[in-house]
Protein backbone atom coordinates (compact mmCIF):
# COMPACT_ATOMS: atom_id res chain seq x y z
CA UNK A 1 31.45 -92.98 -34.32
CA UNK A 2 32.20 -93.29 -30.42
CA UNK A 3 31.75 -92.38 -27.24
CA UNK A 4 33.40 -91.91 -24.26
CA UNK A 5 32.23 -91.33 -20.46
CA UNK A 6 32.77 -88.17 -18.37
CA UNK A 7 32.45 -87.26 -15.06
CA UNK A 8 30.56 -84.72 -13.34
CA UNK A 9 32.92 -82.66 -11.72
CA UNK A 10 33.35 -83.22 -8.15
CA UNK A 11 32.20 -87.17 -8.59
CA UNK A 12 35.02 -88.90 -10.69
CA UNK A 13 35.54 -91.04 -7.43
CA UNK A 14 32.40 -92.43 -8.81
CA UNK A 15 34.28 -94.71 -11.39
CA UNK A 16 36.08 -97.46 -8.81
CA UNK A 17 32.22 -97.93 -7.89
CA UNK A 18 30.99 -98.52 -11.39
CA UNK A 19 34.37 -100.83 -11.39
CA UNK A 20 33.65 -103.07 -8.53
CA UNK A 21 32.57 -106.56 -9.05
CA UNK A 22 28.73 -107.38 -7.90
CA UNK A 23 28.86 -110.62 -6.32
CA UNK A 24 32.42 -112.35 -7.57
CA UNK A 25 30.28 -112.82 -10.47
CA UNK A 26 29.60 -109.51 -12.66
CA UNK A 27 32.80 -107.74 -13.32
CA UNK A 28 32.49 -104.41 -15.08
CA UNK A 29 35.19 -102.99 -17.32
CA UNK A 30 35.69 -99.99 -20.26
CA UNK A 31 37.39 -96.42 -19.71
CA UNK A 32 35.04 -95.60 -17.71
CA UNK A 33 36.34 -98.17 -15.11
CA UNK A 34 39.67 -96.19 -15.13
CA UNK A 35 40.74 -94.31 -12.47
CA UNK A 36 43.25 -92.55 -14.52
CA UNK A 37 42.98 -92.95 -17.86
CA UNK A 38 39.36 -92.65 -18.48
CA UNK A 39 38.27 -91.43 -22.29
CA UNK A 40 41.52 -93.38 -23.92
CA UNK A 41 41.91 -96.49 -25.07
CA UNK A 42 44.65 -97.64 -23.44
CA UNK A 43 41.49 -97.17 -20.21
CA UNK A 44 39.52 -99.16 -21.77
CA UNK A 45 41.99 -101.84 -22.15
CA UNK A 46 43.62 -101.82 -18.69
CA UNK A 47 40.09 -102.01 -16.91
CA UNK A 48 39.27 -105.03 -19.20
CA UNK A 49 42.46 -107.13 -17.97
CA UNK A 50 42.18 -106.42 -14.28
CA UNK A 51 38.77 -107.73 -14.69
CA UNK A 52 39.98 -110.94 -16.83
CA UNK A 53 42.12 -111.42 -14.31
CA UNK A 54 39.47 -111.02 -11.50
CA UNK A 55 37.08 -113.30 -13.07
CA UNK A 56 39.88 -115.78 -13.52
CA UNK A 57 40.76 -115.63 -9.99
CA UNK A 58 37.53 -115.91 -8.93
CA UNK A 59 37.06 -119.71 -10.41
């Protein structure tokens, strides 16, 4: 059992502002962060480093 996200059409620009950070301090990741590769896993994992890294940088 899974799930995955998916955009309306016409508002997939809508994932780098479900991405974005919220105050340095919340930092969002999963395929549905990806600009690209949303629905895979390989999203999901790509979204989750950046915002390791992110929240790492922001310390």
């Amino acid at each position: 059992l899974g799930s995955y996200s998916h955009a309306l059409p016409g508002h997939a620009d809508a994932r780098s502002a479900l991405a974005a950070p919220i105050d340095e301090r919340i930092f969002f990741a999963g395929e549905a962060c990806s600009p690209h590769d949303f629905s895979t896993a390989h999203g999901a994992y790509e979204p989750g480093v950046a915002a390791a890294r992110a929240f790492l940088a922001s310390r």
